[in-house]
C-alpha atoms as a PDB file:
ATOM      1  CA  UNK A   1     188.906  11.501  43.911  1.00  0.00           C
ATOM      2  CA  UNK A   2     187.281   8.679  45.719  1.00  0.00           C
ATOM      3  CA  UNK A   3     184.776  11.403  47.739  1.00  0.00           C
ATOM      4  CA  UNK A   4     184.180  13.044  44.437  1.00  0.00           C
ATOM      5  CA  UNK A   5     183.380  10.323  42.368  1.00  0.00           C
ATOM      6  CA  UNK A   6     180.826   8.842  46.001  1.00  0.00           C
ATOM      7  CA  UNK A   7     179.276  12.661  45.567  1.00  0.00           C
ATOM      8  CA  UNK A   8     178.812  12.167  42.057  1.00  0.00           C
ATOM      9  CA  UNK A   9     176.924   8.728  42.443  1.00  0.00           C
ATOM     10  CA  UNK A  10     174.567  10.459  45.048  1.00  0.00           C
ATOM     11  CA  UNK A  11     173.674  13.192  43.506  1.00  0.00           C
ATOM     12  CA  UNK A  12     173.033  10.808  40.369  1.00  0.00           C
ATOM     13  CA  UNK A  13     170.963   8.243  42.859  1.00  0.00           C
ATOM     14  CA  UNK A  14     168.994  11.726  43.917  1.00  0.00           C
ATOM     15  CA  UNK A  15     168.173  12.972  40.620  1.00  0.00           C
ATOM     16  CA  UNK A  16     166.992   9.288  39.807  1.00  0.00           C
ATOM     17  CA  UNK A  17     164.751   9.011  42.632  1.00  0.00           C
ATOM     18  CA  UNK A  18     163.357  12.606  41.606  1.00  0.00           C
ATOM     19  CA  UNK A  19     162.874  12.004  38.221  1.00  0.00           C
ATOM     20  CA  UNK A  20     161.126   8.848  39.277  1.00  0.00           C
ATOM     21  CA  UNK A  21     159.182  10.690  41.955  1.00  0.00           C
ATOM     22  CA  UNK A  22     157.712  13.022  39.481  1.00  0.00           C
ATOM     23  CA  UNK A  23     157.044  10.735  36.666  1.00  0.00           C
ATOM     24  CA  UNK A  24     155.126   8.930  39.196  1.00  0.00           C
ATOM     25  CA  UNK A  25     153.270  11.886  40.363  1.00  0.00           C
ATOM     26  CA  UNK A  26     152.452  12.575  36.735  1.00  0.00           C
ATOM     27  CA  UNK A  27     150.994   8.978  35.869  1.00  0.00           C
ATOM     28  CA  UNK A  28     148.744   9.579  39.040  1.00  0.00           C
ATOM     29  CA  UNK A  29     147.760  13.181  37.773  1.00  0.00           C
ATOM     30  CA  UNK A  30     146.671  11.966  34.701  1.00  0.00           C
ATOM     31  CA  UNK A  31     144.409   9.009  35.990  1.00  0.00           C
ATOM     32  CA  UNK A  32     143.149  11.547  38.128  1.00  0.00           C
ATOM     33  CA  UNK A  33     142.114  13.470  35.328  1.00  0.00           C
ATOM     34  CA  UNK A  34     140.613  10.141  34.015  1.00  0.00           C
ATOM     35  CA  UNK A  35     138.243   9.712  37.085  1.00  0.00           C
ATOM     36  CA  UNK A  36     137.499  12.643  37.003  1.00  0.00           C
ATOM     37  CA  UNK A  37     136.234  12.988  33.654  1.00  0.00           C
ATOM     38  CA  UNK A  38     134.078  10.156  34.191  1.00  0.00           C
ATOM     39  CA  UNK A  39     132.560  11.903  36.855  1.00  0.00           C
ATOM     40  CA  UNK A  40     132.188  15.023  35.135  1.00  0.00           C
ATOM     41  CA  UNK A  41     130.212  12.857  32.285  1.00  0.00           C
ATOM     42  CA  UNK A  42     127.956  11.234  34.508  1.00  0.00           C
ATOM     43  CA  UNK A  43     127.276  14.991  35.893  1.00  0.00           C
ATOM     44  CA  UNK A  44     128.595  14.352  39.148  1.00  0.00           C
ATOM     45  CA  UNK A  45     130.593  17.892  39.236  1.00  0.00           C
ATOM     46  CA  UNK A  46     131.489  18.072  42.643  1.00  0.00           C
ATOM     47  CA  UNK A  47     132.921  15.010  42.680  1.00  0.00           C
ATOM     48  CA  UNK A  48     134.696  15.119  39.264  1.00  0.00           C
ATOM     49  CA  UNK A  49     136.211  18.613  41.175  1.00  0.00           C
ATOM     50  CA  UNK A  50     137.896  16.582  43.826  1.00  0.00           C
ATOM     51  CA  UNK A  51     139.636  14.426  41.096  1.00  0.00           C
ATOM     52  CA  UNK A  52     140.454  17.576  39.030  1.00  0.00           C
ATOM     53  CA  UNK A  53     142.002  19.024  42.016  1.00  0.00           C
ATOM     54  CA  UNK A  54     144.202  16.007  42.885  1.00  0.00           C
ATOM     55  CA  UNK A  55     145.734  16.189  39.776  1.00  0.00           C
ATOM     56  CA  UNK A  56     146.791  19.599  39.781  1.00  0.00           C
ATOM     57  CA  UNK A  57     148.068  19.175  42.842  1.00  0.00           C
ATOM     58  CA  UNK A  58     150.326  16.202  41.411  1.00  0.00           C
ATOM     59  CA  UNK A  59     150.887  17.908  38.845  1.00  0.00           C
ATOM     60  CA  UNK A  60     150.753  21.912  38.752  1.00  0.00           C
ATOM     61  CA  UNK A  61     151.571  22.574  35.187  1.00  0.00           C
ATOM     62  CA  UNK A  62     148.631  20.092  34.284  1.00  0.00           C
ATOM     63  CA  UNK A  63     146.732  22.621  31.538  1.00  0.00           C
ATOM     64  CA  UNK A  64     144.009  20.147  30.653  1.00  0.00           C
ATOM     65  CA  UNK A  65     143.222  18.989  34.456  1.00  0.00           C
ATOM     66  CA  UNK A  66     143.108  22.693  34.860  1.00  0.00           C
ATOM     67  CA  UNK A  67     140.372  23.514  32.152  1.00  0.00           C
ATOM     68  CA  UNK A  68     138.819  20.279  33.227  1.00  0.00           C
ATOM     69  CA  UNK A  69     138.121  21.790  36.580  1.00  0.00           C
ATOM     70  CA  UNK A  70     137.274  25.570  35.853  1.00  0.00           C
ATOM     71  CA  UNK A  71     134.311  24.031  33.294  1.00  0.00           C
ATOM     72  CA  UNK A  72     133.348  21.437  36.255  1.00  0.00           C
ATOM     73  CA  UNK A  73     132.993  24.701  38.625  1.00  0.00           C
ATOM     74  CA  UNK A  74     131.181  26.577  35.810  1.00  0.00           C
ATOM     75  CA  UNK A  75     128.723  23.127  35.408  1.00  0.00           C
ATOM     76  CA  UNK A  76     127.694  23.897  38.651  1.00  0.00           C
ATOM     77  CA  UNK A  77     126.967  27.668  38.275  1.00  0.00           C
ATOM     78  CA  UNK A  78     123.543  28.890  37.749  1.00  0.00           C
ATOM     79  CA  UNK A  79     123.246  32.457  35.872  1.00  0.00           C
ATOM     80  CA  UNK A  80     121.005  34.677  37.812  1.00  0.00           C
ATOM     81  CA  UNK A  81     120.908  32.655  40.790  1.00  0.00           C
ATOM     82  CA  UNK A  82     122.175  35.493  43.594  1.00  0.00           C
ATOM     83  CA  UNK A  83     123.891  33.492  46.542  1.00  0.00           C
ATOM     84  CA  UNK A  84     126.762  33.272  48.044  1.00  0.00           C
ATOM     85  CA  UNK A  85     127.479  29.542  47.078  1.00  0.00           C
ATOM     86  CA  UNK A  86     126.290  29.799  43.565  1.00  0.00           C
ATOM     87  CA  UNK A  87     128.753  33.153  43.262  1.00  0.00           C
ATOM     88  CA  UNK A  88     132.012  31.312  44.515  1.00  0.00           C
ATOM     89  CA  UNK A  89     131.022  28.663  41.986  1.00  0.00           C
ATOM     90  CA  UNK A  90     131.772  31.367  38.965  1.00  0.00           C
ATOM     91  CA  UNK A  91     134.292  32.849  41.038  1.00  0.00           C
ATOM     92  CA  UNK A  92     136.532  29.274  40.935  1.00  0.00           C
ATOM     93  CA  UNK A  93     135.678  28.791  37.859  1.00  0.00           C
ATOM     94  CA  UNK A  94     137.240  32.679  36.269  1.00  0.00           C
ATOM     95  CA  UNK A  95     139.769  32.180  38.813  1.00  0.00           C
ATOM     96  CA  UNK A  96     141.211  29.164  36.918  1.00  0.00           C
ATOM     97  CA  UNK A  97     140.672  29.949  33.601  1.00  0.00           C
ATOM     98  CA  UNK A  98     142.764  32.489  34.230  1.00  0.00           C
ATOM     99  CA  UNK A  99     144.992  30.399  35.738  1.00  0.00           C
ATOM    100  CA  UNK A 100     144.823  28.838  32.182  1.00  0.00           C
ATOM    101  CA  UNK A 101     145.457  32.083  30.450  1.00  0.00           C
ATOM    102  CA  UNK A 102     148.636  32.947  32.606  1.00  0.00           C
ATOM    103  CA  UNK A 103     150.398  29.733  30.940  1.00  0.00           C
ATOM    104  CA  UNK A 104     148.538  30.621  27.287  1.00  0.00           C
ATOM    105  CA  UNK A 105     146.924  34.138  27.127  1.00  0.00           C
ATOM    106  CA  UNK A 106     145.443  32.809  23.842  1.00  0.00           C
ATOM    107  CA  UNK A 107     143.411  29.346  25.508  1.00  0.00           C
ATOM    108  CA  UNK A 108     140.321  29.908  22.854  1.00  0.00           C
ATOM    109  CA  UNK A 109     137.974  28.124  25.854  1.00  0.00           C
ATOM    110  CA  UNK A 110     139.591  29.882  28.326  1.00  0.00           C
ATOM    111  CA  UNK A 111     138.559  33.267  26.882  1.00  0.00           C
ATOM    112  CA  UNK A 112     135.489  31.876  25.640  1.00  0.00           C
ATOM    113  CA  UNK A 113     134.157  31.080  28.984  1.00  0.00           C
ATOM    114  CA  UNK A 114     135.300  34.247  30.782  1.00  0.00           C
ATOM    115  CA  UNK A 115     133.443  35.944  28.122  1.00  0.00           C
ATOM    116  CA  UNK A 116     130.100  33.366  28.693  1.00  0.00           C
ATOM    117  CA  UNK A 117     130.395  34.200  32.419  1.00  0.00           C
ATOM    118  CA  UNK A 118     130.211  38.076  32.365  1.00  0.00           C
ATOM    119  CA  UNK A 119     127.723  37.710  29.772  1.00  0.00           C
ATOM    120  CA  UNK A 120     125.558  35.526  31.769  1.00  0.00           C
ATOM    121  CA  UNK A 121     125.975  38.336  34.817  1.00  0.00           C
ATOM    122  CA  UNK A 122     124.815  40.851  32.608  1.00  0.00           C
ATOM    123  CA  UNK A 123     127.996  42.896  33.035  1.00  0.00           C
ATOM    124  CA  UNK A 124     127.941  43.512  29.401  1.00  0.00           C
ATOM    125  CA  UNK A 125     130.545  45.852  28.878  1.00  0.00           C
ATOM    126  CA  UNK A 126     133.285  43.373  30.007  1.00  0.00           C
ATOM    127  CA  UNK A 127     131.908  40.548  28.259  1.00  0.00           C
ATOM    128  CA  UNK A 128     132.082  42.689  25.281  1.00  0.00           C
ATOM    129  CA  UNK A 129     135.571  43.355  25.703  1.00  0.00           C
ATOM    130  CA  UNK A 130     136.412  39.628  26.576  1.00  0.00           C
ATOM    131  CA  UNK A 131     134.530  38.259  23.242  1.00  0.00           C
ATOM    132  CA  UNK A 132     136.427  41.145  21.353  1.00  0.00           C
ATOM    133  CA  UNK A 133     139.840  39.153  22.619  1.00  0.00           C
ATOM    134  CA  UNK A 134     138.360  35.724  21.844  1.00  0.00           C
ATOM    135  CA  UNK A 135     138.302  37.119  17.782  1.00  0.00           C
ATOM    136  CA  UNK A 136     141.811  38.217  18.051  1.00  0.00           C
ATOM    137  CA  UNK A 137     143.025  34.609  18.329  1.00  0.00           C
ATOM    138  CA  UNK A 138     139.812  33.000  16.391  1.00  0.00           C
ATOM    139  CA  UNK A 139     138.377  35.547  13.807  1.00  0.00           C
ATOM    140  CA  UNK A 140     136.050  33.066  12.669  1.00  0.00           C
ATOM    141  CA  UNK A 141     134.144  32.643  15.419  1.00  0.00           C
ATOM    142  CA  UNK A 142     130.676  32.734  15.121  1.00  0.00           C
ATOM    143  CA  UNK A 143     129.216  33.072  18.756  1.00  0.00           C
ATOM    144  CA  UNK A 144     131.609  35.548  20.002  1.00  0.00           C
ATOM    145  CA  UNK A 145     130.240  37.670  16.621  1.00  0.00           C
ATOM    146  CA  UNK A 146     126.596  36.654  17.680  1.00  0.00           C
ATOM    147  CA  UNK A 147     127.274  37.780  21.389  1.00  0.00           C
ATOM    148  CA  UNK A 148     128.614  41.067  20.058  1.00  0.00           C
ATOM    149  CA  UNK A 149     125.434  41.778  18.122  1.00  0.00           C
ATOM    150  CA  UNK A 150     123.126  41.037  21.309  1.00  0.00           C
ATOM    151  CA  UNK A 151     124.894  42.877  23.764  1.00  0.00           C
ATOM    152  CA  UNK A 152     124.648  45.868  21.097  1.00  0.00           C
ATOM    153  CA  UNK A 153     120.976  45.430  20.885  1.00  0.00           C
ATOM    154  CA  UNK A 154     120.672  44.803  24.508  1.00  0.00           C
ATOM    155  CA  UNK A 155     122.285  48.156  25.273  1.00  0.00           C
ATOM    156  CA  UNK A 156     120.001  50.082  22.075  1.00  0.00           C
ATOM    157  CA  UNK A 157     116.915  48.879  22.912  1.00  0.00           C
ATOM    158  CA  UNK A 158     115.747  49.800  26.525  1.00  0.00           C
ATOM    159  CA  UNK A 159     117.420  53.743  25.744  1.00  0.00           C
ATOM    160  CA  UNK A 160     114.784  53.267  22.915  1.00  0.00           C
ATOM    161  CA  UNK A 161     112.146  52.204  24.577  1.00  0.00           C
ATOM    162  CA  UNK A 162     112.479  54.508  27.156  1.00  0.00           C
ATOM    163  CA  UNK A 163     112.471  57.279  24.921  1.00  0.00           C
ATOM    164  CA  UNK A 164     109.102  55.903  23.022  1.00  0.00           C
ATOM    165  CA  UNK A 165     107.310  55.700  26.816  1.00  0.00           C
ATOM    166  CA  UNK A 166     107.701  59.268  28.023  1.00  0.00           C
ATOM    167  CA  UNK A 167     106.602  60.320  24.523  1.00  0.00           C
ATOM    168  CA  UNK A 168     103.765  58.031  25.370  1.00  0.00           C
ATOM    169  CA  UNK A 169     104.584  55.775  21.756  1.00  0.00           C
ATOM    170  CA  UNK A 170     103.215  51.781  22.505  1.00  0.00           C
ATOM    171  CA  UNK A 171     105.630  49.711  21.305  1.00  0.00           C
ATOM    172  CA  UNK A 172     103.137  48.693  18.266  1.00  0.00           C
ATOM    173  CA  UNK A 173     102.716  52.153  17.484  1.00  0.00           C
ATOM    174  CA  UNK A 174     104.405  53.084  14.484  1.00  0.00           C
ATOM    175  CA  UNK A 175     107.545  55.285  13.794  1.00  0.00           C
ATOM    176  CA  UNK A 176     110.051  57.090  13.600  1.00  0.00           C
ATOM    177  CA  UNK A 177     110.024  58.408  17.101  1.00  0.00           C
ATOM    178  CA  UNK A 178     107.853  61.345  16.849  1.00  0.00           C
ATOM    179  CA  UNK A 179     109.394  64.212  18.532  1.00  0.00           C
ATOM    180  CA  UNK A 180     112.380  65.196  16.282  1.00  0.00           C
ATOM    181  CA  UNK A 181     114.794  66.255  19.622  1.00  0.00           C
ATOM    182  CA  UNK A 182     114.269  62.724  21.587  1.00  0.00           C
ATOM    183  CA  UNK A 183     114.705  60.958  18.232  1.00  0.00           C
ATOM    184  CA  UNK A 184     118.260  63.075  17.933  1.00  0.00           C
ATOM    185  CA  UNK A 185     119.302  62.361  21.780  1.00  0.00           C
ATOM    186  CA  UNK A 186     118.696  58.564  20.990  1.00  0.00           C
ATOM    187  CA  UNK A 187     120.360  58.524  17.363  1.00  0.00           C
ATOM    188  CA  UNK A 188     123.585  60.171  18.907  1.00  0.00           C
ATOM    189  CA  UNK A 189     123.274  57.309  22.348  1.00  0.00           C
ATOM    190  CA  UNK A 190     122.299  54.408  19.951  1.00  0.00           C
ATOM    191  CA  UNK A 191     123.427  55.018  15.952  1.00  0.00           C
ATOM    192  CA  UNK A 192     127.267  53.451  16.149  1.00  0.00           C
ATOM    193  CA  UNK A 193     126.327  50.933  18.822  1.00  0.00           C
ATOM    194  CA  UNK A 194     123.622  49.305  16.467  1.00  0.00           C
ATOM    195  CA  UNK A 195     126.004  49.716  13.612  1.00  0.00           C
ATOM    196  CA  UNK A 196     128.530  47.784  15.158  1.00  0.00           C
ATOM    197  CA  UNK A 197     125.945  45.283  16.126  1.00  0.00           C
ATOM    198  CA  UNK A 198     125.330  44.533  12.820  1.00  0.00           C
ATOM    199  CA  UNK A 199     128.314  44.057  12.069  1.00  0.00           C
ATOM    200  CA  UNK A 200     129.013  41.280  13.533  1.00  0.00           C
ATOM    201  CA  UNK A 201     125.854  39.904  13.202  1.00  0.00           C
ATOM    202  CA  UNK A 202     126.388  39.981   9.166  1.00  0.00           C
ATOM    203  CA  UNK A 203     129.377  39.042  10.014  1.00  0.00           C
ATOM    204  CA  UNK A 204     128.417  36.004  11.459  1.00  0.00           C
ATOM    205  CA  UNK A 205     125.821  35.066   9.045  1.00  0.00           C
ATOM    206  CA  UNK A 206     128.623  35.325   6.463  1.00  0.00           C
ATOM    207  CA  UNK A 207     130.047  32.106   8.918  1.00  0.00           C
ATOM    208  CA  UNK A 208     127.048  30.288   9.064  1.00  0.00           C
ATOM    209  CA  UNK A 209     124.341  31.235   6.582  1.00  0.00           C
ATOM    210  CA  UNK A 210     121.682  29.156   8.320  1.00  0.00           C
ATOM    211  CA  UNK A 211     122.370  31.012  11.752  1.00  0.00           C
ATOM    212  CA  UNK A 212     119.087  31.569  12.521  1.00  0.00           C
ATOM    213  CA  UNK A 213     119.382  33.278  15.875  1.00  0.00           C
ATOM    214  CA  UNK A 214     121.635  36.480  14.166  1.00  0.00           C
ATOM    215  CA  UNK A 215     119.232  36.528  11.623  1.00  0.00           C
ATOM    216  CA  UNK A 216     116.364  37.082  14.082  1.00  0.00           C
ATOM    217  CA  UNK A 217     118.718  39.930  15.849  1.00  0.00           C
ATOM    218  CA  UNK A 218     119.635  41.610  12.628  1.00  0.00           C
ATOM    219  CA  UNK A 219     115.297  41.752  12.128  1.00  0.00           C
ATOM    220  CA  UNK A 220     115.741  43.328  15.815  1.00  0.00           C
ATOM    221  CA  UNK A 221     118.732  46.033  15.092  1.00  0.00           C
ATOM    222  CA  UNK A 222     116.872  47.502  11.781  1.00  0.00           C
ATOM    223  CA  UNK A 223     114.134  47.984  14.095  1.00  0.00           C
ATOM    224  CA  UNK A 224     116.350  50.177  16.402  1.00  0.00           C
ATOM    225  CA  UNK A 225     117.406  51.807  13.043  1.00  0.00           C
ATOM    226  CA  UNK A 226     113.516  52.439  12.178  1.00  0.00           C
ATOM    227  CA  UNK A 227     113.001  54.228  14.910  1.00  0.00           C
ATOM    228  CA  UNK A 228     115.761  56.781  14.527  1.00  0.00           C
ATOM    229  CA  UNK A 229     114.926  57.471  11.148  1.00  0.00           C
ATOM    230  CA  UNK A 230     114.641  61.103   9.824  1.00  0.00           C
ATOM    231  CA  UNK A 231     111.469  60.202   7.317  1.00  0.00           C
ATOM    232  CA  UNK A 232     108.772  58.066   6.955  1.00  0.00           C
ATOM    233  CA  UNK A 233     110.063  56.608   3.626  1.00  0.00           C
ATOM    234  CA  UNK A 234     113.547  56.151   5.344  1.00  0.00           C
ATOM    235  CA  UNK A 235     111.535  54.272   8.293  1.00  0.00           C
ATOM    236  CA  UNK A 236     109.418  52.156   5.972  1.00  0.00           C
ATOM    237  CA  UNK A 237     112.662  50.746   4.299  1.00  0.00           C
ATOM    238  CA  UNK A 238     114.196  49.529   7.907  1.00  0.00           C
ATOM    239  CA  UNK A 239     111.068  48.034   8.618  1.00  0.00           C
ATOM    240  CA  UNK A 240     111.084  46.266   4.975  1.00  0.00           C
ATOM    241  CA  UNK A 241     114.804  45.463   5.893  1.00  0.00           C
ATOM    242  CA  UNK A 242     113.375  44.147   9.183  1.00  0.00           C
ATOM    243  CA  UNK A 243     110.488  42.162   7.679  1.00  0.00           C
ATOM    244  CA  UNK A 244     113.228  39.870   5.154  1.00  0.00           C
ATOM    245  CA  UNK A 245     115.024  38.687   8.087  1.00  0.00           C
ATOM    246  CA  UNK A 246     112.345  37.571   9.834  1.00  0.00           C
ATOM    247  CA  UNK A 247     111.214  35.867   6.557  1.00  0.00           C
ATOM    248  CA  UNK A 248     115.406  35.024   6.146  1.00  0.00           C
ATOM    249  CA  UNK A 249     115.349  33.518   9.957  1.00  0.00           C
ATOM    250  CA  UNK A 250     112.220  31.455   8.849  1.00  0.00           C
ATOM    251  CA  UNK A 251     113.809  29.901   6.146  1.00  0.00           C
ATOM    252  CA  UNK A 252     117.106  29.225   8.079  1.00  0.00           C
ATOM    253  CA  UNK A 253     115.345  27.469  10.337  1.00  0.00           C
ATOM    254  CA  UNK A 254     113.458  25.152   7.994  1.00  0.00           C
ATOM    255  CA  UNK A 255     117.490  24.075   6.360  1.00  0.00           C
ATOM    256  CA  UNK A 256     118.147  23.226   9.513  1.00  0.00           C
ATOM    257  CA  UNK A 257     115.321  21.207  10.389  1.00  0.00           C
ATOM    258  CA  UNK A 258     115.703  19.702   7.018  1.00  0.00           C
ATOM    259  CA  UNK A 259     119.471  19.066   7.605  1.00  0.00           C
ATOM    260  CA  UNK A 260     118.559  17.514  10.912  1.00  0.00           C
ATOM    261  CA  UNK A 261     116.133  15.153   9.003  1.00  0.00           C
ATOM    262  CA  UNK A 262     118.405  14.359   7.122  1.00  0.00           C
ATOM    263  CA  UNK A 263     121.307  13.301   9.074  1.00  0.00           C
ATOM    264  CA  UNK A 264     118.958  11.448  11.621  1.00  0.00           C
ATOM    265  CA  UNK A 265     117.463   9.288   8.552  1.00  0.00           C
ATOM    266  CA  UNK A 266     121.495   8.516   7.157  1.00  0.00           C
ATOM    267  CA  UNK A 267     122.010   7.315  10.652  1.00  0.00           C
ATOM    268  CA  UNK A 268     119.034   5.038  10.343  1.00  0.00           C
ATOM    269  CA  UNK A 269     120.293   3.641   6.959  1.00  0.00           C
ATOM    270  CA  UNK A 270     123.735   2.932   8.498  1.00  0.00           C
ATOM    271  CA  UNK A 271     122.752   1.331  11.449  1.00  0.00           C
ATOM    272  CA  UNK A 272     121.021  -1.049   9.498  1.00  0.00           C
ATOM    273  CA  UNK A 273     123.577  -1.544   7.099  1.00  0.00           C
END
């Protein structure tokens, strides 16, 4: 009885000590996190990765440490640069987001920044798919909708263009494109891709009316549509179509200015209050 009850107290005394040990680990993960933070504020990323590291290692299931230091590695990535440093920078950085998304699949920056990194790479078709998961778990977002619309356009446009520079069509020259069995071969390539484009482009106007960067791709995607047109009164109207949002993005603009005004001048007024 005596041996059991001398068992009992060490395994008590153990547990204890480990439940100590790791609460202490976790108050020195989390000031990690703290310094780290500051570092990542004053832009010193390879530093503030150090700190972000240390407090994963203190503590593994640390989700915010974790984010912390896939957005410090993706601070210190520059798109387009080709070298074998700047690559492992967006390399550690996917690596633990998805890290991130083992513990939540549905981490809205997470996804997000996957989707920014592909995007940014130009490997469209995967970005695509990653901003199409992004408005499974947030619907309302506006960028993903955006990015949808300008990869769309971004795949439309050089088949286009293409098309309009063997038929030896400058790209002032007016439409539709002129010979009727190109204009078919790029209609069936382009049609439901700059549909779906705007989509989500009007879709993301209906977000954010004063979104002037859709608005200025939605002027771009009727243009695509102009050019596949079957008449010259149907091509005239996607040009008219075309024309308004570039009038529509003009106007956005100008509310926002205006709302920027605004705000900045409120400011004033309260700091002297």
């Amino acid at each position: 009885m005596k041996l059991n009850i001398r068992r009992a107290t060490i395994a008590l005394a153990a547990l204890g000590l480990l439940l100590s040990t790791a609460g202490c680990n976790r108050l020195r993960s989390r000031d990690n996190l703290n310094k780290g933070v500051r570092e990542y504020k004053g832009a010193k990323f390879a530093e503030a990765v150090k700190y972000f590291q240390q407090a994963i290692e203190l503590d593994p299931d640390f989700t915010t440490a974790r984010l912390y230091l896939a957005t410090a590695y993706m601070s210190q990535w520059i798109p387009g640069a080709d070298s074998e440093e700047n690559n492992k920078y967006a390399k550690a950085a996917e690596d633990n987001f998805r890290q991130v998304l083992d513990k939540d699949p549905n981490d809205k920056l997470a996804i997000a920044s996957i989707g920014s990194i592909y995007y940014n790479q130009k490997k469209f078709d995967t970005a695509k798919e990653w901003n199409e998961r992004l408005l499974k778990v947030d619907p309302q977002n506006k960028e993903a909708l955006y990015t949808l619309g300008v990869i769309a356009w971004g795949k439309a446009y050089p088949v286009r263009g293409e098309a309009r520079a063997k038929l030896s069509m400058r790209p002032e020259d007016p439409g539709p494109i002129k010979d009727k069995k190109v204009r078919a071969e790029v209609k069936a390539k382009n049609f439901a891709i700059v549909q779906d484009g705007i989509v989500s482009l009007e879709k993301a106007i209906k977000i954010d009316s004063n979104y002037d960067d859709a608005l200025a791709y939605l002027n771009l995607m009727h243009r695509e549509l102009a050019d596949l047109a079957d008449s010259s009164d149907e091509y005239k109207k996607e040009i008219a179509m075309a024309d308004d949002f570039v009038q529509k993005t003009l106007d956005a603009k100008k509310r926002k200015a205006e709302e920027a005004e605004k705000k900045a001048a409120q400011g004033i007024k309260n700091d002297l209050k």
